[in-house]
PDB file of N, CA and C in Angstrom:
ATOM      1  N   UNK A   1      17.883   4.083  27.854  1.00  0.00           N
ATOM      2  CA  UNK A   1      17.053   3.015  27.282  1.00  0.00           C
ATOM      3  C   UNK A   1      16.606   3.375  25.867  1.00  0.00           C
ATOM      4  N   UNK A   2      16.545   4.557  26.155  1.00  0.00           N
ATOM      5  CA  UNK A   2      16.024   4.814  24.344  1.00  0.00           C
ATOM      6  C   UNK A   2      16.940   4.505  23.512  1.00  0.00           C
ATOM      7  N   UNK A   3      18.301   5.023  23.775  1.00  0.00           N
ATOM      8  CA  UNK A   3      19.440   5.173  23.094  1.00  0.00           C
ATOM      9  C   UNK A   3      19.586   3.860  22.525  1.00  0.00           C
ATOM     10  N   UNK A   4      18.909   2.346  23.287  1.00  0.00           N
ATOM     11  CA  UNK A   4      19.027   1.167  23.078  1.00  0.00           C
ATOM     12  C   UNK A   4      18.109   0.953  21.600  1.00  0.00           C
ATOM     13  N   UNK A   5      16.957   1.661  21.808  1.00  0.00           N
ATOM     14  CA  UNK A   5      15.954   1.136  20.760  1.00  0.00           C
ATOM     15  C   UNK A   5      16.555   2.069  19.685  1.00  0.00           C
ATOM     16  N   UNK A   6      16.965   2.848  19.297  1.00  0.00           N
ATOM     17  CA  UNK A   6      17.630   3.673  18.384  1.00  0.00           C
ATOM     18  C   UNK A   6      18.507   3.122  17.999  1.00  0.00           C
ATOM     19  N   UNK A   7      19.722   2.425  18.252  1.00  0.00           N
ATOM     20  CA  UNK A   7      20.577   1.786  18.268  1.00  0.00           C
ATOM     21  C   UNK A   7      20.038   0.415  17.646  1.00  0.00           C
ATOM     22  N   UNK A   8      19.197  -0.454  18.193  1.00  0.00           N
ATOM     23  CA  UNK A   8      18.810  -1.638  17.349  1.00  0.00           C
ATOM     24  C   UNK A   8      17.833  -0.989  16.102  1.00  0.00           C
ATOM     25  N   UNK A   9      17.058   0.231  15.848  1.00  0.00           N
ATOM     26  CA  UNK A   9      16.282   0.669  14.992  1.00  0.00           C
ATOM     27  C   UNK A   9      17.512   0.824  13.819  1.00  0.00           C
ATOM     28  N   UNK A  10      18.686   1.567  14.133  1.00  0.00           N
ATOM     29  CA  UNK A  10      19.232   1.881  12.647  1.00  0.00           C
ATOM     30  C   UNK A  10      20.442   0.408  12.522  1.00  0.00           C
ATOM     31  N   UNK A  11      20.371  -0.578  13.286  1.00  0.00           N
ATOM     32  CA  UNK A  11      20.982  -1.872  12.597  1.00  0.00           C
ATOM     33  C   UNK A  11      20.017  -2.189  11.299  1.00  0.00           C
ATOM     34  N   UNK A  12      18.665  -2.130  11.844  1.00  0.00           N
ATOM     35  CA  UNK A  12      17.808  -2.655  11.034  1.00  0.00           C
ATOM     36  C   UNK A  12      17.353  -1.971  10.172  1.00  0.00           C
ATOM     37  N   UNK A  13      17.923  -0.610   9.939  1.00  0.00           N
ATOM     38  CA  UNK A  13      17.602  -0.060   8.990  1.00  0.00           C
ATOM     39  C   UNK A  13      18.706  -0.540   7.949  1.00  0.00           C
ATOM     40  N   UNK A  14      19.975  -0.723   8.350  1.00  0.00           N
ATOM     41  CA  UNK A  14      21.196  -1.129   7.947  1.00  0.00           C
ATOM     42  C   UNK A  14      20.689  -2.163   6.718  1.00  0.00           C
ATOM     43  N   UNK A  15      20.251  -3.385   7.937  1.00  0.00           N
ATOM     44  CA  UNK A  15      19.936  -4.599   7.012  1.00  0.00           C
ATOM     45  C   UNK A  15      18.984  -4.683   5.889  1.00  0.00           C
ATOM     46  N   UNK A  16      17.895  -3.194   6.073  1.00  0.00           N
ATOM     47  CA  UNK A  16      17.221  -3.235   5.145  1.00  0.00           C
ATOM     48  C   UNK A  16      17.577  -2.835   4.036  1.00  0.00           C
ATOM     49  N   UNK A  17      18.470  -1.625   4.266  1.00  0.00           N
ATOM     50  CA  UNK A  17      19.035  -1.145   2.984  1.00  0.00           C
ATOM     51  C   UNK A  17      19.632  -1.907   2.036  1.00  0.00           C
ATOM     52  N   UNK A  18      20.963  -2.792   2.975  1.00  0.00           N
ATOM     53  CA  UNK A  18      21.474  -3.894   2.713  1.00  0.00           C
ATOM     54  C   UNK A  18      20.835  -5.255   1.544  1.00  0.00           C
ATOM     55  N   UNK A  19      19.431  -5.087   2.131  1.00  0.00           N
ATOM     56  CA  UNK A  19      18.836  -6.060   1.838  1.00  0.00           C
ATOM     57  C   UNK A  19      18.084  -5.447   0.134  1.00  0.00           C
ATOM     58  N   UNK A  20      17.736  -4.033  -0.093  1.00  0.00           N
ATOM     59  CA  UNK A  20      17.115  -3.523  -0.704  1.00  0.00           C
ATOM     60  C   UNK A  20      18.173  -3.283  -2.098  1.00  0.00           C
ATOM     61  N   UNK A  21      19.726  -3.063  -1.596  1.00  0.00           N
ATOM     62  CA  UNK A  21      20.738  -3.115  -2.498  1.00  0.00           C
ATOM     63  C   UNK A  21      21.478  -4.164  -3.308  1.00  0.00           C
ATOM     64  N   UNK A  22      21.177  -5.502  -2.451  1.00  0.00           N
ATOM     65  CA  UNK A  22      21.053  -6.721  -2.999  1.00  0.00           C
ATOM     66  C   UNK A  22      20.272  -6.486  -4.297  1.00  0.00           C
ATOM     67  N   UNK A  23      19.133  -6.222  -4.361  1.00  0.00           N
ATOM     68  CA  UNK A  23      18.581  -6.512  -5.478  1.00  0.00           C
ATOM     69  C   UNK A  23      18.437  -5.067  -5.806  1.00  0.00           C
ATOM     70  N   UNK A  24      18.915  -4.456  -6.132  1.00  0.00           N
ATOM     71  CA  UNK A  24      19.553  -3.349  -6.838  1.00  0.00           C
ATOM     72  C   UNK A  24      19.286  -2.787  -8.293  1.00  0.00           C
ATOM     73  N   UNK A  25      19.191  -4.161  -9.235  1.00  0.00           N
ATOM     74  CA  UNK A  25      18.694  -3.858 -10.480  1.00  0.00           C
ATOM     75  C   UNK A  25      17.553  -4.285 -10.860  1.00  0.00           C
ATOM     76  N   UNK A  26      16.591  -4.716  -9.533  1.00  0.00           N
ATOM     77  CA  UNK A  26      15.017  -4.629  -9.430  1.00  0.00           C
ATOM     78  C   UNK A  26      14.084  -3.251  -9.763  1.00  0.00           C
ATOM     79  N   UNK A  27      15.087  -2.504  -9.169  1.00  0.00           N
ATOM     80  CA  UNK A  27      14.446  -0.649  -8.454  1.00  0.00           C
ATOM     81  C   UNK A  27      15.075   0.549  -9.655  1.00  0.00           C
ATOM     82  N   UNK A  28      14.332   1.381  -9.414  1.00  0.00           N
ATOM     83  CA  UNK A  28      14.780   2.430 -10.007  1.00  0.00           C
ATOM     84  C   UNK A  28      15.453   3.511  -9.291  1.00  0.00           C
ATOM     85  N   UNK A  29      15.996   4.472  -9.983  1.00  0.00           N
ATOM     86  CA  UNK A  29      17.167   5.321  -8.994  1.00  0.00           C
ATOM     87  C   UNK A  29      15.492   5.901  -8.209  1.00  0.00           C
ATOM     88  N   UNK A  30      14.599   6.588  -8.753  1.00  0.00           N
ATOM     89  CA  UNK A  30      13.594   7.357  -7.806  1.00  0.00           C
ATOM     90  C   UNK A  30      13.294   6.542  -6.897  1.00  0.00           C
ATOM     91  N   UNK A  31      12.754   5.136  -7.283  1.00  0.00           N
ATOM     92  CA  UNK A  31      12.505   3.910  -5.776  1.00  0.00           C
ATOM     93  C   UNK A  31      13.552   4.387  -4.503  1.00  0.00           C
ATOM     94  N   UNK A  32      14.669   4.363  -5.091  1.00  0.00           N
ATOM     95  CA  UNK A  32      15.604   4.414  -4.204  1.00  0.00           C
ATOM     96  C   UNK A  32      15.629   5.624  -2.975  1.00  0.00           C
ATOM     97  N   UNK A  33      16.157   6.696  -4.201  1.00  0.00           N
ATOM     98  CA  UNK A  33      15.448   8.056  -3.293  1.00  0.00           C
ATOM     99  C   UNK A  33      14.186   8.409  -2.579  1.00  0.00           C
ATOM    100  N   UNK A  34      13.355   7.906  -3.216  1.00  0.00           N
ATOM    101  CA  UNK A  34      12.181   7.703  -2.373  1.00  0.00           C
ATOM    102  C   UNK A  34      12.201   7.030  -0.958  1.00  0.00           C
ATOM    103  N   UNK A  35      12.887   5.867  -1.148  1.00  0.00           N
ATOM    104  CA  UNK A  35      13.373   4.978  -0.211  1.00  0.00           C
ATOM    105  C   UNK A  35      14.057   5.795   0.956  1.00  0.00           C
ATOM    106  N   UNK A  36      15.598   6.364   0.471  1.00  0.00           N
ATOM    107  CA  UNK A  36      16.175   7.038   1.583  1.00  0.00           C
ATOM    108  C   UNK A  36      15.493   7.840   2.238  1.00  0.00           C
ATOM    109  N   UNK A  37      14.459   8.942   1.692  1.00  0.00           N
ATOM    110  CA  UNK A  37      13.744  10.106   1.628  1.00  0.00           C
ATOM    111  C   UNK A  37      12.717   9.521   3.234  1.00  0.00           C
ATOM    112  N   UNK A  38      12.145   8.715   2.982  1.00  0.00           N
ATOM    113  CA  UNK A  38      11.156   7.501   3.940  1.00  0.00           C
ATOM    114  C   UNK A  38      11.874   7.665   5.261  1.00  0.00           C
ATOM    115  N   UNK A  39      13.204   6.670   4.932  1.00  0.00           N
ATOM    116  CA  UNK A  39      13.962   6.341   6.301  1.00  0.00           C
ATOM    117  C   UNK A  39      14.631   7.515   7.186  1.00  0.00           C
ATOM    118  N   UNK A  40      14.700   8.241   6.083  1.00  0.00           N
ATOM    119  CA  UNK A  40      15.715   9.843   6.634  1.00  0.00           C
ATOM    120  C   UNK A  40      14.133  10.582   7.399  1.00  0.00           C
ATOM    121  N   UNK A  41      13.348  10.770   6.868  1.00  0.00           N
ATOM    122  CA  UNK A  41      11.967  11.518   7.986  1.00  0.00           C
ATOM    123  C   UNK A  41      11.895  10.490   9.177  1.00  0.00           C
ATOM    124  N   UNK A  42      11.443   9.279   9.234  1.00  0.00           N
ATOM    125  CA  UNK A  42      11.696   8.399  10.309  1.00  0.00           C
ATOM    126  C   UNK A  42      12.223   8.479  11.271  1.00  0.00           C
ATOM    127  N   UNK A  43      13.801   8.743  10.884  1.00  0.00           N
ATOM    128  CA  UNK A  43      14.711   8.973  11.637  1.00  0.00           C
ATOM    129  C   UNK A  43      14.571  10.245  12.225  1.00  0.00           C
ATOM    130  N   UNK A  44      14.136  11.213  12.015  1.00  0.00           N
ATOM    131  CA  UNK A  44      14.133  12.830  12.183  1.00  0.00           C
ATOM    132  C   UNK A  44      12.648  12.553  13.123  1.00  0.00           C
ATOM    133  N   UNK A  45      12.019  12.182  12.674  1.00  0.00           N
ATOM    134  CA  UNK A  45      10.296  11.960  13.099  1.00  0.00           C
ATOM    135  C   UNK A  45      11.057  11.140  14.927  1.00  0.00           C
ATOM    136  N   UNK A  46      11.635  10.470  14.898  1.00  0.00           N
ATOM    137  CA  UNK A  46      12.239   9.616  16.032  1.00  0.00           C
ATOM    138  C   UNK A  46      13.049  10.724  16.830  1.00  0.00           C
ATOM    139  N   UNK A  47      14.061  11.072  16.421  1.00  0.00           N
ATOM    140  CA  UNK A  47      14.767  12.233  17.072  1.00  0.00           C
ATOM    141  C   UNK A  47      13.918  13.242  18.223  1.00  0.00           C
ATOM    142  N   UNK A  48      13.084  13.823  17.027  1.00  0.00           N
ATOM    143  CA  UNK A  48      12.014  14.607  17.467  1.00  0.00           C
ATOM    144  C   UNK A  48      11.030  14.263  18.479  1.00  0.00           C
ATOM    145  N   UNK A  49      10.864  13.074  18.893  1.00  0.00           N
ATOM    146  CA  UNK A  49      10.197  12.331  20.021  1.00  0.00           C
ATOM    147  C   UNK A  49      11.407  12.430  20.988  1.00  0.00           C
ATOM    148  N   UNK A  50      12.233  11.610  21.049  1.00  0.00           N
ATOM    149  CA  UNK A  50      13.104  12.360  22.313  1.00  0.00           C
ATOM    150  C   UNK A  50      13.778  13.587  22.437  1.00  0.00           C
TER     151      UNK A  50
END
């Protein structure tokens, strides 16, 4: 069951990125890295719970 919410968690990380690269020449390269930097602990922060 978890494997389920993990599984719909990084679609939607997908779409966000997706969504964040769309507008692309809004952001700056640090926004960005900052950005990945966010989602990549998240993900690790999540791991680390199961």
């Amino acid at each position: 069951m978890f494997k389920f919410y993990i599984f719909i968690f990084v679609v939607l990380i997908v779409i966000f990125l997706w969504y964040f690269y769309s507008f692309k020449p809004l952001l700056n390269n640090k926004k960005e890295v900052t950005l990945l930097s966010l989602i990549a602990t998240i993900l690790e922060s999540l791991f680390f719970w199961l």
